[in-house]
N, C-alpha and C. Protein backbone atom coordinates (compact mmCIF):
# COMPACT_ATOMS: atom_id res chain seq x y z
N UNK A 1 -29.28 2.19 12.78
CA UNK A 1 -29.27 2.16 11.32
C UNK A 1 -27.95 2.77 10.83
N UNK A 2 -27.00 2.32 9.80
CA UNK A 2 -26.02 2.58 9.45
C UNK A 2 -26.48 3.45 8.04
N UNK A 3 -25.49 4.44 7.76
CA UNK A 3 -25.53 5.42 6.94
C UNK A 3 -24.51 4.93 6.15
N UNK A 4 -24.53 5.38 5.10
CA UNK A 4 -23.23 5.40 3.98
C UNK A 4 -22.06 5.39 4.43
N UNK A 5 -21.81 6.35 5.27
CA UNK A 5 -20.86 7.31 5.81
C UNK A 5 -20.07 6.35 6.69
N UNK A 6 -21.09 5.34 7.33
CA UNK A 6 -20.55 4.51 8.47
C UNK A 6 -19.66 3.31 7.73
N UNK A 7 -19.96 3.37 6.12
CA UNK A 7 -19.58 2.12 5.46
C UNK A 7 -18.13 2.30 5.02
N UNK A 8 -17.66 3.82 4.91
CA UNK A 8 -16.43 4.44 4.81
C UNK A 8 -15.68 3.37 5.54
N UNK A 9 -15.82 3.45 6.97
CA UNK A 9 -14.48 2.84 7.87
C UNK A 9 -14.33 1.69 7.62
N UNK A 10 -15.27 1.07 6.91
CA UNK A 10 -15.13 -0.51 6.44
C UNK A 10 -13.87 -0.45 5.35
N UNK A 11 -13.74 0.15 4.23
CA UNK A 11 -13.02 0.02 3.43
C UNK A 11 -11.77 -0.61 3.62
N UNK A 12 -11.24 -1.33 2.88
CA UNK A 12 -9.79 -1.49 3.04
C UNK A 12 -9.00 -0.67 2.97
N UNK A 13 -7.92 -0.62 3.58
CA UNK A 13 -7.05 1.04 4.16
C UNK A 13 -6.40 0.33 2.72
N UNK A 14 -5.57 -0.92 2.60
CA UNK A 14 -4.74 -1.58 1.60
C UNK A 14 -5.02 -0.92 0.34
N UNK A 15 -6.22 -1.13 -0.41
CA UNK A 15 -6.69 -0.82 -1.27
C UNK A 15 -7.02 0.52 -1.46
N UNK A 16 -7.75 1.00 -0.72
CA UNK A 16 -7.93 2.67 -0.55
C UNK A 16 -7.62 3.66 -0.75
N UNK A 17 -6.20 2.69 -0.36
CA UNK A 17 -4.97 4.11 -0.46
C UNK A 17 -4.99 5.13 -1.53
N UNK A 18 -4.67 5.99 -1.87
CA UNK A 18 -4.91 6.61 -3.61
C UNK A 18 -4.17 6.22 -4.30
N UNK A 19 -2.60 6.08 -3.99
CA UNK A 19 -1.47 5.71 -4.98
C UNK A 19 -1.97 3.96 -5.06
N UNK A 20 -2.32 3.12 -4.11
CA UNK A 20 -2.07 1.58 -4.29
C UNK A 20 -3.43 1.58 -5.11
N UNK A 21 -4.53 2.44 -4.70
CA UNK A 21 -5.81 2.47 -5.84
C UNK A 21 -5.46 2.43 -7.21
N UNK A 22 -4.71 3.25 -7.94
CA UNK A 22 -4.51 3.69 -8.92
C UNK A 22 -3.60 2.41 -9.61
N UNK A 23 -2.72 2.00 -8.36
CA UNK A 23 -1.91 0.90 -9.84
C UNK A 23 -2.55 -0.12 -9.69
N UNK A 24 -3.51 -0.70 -8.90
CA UNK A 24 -4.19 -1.36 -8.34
C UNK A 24 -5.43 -1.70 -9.99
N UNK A 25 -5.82 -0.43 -9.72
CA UNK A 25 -6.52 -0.07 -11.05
C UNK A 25 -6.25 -0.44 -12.27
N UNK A 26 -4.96 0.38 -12.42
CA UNK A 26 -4.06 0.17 -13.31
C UNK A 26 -3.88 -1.47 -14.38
N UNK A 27 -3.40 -2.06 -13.37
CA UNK A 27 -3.14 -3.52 -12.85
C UNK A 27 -4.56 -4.78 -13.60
N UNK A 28 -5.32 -3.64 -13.11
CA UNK A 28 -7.08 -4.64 -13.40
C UNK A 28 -7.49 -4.60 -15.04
N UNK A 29 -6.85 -3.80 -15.59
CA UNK A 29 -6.67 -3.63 -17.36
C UNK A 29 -5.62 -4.06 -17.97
N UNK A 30 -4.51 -4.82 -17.11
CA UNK A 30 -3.62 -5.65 -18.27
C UNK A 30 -3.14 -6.75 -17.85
N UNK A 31 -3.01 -7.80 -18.12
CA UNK A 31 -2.21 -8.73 -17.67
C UNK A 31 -1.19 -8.72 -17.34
N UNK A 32 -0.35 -8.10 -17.39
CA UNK A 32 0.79 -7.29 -16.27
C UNK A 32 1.63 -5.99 -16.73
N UNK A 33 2.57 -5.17 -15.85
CA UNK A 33 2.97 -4.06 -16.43
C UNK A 33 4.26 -3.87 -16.01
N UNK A 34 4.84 -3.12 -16.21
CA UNK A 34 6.85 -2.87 -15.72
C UNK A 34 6.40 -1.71 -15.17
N UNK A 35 7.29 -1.76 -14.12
CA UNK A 35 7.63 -0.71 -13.40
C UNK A 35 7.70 0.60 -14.04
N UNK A 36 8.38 0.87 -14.98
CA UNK A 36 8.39 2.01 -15.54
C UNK A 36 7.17 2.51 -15.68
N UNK A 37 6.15 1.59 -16.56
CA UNK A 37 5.00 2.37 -17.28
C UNK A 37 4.26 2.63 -15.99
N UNK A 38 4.46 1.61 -14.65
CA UNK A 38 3.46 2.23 -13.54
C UNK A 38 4.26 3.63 -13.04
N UNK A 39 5.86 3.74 -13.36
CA UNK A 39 5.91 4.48 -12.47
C UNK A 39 5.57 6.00 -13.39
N UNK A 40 5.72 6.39 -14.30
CA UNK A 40 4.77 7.15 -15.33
C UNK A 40 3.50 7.23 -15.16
N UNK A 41 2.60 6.59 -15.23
CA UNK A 41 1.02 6.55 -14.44
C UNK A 41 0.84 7.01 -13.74
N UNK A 42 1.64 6.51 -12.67
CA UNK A 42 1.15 7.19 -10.95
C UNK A 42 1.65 8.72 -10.36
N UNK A 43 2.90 8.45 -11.20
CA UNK A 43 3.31 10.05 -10.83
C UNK A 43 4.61 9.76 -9.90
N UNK A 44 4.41 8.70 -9.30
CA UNK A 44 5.26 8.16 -8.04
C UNK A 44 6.86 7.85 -8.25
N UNK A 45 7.60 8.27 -7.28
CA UNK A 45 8.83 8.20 -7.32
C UNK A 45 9.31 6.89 -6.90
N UNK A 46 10.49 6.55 -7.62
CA UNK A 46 11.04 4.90 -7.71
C UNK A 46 10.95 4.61 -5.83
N UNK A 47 11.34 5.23 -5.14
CA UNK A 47 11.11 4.59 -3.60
C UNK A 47 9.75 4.49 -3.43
N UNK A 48 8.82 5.54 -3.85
CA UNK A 48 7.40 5.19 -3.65
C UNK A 48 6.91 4.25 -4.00
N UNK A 49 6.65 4.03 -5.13
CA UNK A 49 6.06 3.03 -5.76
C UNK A 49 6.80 1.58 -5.55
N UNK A 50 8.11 1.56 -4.95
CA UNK A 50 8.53 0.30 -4.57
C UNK A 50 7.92 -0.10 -3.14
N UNK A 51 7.45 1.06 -2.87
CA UNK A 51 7.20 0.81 -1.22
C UNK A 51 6.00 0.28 -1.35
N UNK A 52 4.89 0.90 -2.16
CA UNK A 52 3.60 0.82 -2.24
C UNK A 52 3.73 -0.77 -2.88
N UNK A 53 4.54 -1.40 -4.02
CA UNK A 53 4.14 -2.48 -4.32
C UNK A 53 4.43 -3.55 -3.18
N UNK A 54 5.63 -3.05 -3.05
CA UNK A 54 6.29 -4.43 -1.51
C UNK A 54 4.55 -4.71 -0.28
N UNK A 55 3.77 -3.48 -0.13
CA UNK A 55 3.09 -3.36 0.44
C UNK A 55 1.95 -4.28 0.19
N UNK A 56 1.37 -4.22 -0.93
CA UNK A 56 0.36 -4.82 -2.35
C UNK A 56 1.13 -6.13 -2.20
N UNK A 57 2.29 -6.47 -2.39
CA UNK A 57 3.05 -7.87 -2.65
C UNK A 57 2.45 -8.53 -1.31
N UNK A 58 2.96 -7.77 0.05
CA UNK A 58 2.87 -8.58 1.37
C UNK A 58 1.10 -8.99 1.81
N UNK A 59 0.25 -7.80 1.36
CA UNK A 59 -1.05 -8.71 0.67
C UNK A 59 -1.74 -9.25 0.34
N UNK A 60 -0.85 -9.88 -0.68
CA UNK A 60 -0.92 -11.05 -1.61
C UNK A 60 -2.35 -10.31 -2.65
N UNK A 61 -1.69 -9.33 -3.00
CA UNK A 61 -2.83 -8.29 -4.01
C UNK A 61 -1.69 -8.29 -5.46
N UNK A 62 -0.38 -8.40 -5.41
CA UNK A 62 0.05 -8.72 -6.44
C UNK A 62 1.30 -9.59 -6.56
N UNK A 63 1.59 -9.58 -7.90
CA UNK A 63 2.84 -10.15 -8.05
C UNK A 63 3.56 -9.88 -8.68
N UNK A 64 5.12 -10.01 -7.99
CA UNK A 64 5.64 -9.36 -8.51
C UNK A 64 7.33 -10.43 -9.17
N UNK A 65 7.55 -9.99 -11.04
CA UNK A 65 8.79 -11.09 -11.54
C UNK A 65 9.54 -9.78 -11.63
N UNK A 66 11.00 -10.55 -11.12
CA UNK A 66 12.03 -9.63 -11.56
C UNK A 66 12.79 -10.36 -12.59
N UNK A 67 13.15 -10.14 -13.57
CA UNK A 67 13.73 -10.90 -14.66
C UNK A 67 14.99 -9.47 -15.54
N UNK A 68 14.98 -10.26 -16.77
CA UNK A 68 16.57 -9.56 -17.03
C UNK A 68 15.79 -9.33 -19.16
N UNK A 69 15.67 -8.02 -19.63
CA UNK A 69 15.27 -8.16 -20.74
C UNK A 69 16.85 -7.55 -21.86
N UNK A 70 16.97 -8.87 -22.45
CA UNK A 70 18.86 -8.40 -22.69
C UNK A 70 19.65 -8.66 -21.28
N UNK A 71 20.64 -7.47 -21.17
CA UNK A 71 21.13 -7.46 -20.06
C UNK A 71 20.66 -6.51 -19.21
N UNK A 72 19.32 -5.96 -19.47
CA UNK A 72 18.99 -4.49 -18.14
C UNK A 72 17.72 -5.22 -17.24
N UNK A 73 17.91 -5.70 -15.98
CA UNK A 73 17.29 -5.99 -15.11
C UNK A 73 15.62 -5.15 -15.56
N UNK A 74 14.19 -6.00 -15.35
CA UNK A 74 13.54 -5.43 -15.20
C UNK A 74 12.11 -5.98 -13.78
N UNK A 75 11.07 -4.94 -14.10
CA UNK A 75 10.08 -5.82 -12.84
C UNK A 75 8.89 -5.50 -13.17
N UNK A 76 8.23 -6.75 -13.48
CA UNK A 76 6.84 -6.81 -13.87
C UNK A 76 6.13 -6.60 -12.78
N UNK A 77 4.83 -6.61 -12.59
CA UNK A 77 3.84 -6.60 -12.13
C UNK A 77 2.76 -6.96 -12.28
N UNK A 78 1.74 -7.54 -11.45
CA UNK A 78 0.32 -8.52 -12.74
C UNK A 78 -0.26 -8.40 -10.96
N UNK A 79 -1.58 -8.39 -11.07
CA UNK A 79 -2.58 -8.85 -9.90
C UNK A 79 -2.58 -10.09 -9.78
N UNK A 80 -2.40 -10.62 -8.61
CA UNK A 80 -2.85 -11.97 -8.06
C UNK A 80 -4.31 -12.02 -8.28
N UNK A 81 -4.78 -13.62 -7.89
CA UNK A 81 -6.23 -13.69 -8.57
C UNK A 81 -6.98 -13.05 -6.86
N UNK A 82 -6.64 -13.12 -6.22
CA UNK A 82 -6.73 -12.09 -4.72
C UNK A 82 -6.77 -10.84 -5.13
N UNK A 83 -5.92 -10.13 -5.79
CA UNK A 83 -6.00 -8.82 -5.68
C UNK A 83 -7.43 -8.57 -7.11
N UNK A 84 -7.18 -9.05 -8.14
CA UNK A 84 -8.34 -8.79 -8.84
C UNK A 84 -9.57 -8.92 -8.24
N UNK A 85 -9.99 -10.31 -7.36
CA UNK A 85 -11.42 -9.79 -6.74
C UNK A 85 -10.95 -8.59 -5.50
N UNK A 86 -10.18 -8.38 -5.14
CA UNK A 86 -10.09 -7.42 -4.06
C UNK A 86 -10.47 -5.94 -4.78
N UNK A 87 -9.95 -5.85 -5.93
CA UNK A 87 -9.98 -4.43 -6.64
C UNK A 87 -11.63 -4.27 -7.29
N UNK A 88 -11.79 -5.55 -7.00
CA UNK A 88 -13.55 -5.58 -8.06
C UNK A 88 -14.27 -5.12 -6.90
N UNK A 89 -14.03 -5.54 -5.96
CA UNK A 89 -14.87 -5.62 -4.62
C UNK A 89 -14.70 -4.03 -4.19
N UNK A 90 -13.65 -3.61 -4.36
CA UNK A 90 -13.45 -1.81 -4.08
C UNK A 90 -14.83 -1.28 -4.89
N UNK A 91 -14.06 -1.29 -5.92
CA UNK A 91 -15.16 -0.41 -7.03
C UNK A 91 -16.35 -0.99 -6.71
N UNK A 92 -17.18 -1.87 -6.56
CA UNK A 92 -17.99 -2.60 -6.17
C UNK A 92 -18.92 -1.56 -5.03
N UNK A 93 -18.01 -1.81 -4.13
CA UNK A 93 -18.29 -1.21 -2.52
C UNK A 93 -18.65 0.50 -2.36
N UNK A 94 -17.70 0.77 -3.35
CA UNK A 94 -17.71 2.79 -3.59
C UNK A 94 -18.76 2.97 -4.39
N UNK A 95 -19.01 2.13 -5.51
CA UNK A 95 -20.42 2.36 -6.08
C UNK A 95 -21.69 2.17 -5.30
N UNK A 96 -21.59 1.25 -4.80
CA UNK A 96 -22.81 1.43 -3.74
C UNK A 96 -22.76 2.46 -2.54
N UNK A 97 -21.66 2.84 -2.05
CA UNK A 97 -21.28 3.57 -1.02
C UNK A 97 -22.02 5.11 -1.57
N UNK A 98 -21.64 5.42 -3.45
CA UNK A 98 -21.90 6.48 -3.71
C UNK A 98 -23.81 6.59 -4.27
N UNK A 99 -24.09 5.40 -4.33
CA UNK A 99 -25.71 5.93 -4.62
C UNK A 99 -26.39 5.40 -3.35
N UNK A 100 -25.66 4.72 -2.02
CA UNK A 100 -26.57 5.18 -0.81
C UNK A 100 -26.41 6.58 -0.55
N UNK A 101 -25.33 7.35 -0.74
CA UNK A 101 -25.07 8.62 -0.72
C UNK A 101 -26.15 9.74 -1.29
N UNK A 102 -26.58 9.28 -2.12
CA UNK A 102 -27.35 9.76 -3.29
C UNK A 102 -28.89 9.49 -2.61
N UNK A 103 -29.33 8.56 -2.03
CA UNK A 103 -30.63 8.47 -1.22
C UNK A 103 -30.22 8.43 0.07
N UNK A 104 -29.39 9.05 0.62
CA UNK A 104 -29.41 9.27 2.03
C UNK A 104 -30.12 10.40 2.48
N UNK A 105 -30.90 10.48 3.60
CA UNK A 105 -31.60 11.84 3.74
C UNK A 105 -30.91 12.08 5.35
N UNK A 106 -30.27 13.57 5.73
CA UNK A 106 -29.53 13.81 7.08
C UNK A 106 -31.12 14.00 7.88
N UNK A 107 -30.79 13.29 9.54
CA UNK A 107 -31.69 13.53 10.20
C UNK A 107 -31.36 14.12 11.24
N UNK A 108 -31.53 14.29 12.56
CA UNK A 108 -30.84 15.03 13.34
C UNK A 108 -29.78 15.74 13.18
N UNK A 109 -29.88 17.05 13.72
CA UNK A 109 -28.36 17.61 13.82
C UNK A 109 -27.83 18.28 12.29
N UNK A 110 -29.09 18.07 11.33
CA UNK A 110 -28.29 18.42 9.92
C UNK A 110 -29.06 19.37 8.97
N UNK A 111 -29.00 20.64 8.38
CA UNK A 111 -29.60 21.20 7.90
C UNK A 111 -29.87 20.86 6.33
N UNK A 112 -30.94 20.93 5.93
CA UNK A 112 -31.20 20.53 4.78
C UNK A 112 -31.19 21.65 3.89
């Protein structure tokens, strides 16, 4: 019989992550965003968050336009229709993960 606990290692590491969670998240409330405002959100430094999206990009959890607004280069961001069910399916998975949690009872080996 599998426990909650066992459903952990299932998760996607991709998604999981905390920083790719968050813009991931982020991501699932707008039809797309610039770099800047994610990188304000997350907290994350311009190599981070480039790393984390290239990561999300290779994926195919988002997408990513680089375009020019005036003359100052910029870079959107928007979820692929992949990464939106991927991010539904997270939250999805942790909600259930957290109310088997909630009726799990420890048997062996565990003090109550």
């Amino acid at each position: 019989m599998t426990t909650p606990f066992d459903e952990i290692a299932g998760l996607n590491k991709i998604v999981h992550e905390p920083a790719r969670l968050a813009i991931l998240t982020a991501l699932s409330s707008c039809k797309k965003a610039d770099f800047l405002f994610l990188r304000r959100l997350t907290g994350l430094t311009k190599g981070n968050l480039s790393a984390h999206l290239t990561k999300l990009e290779q994926s195919q959890l988002v997408d990513i336009e680089k375009t020019f607004v005036g003359k100052k280069p910029a870079t959107f961001v928007s979820l692929s229709q992949e990464g939106r069910r991927e991010i539904e399916a997270h939250w999805k998975r942790l909600e259930n993960l957290r109310n088997g949690a909630r009726h799990w009872s420890p048997s062996e080996g565990a003090e109550e």
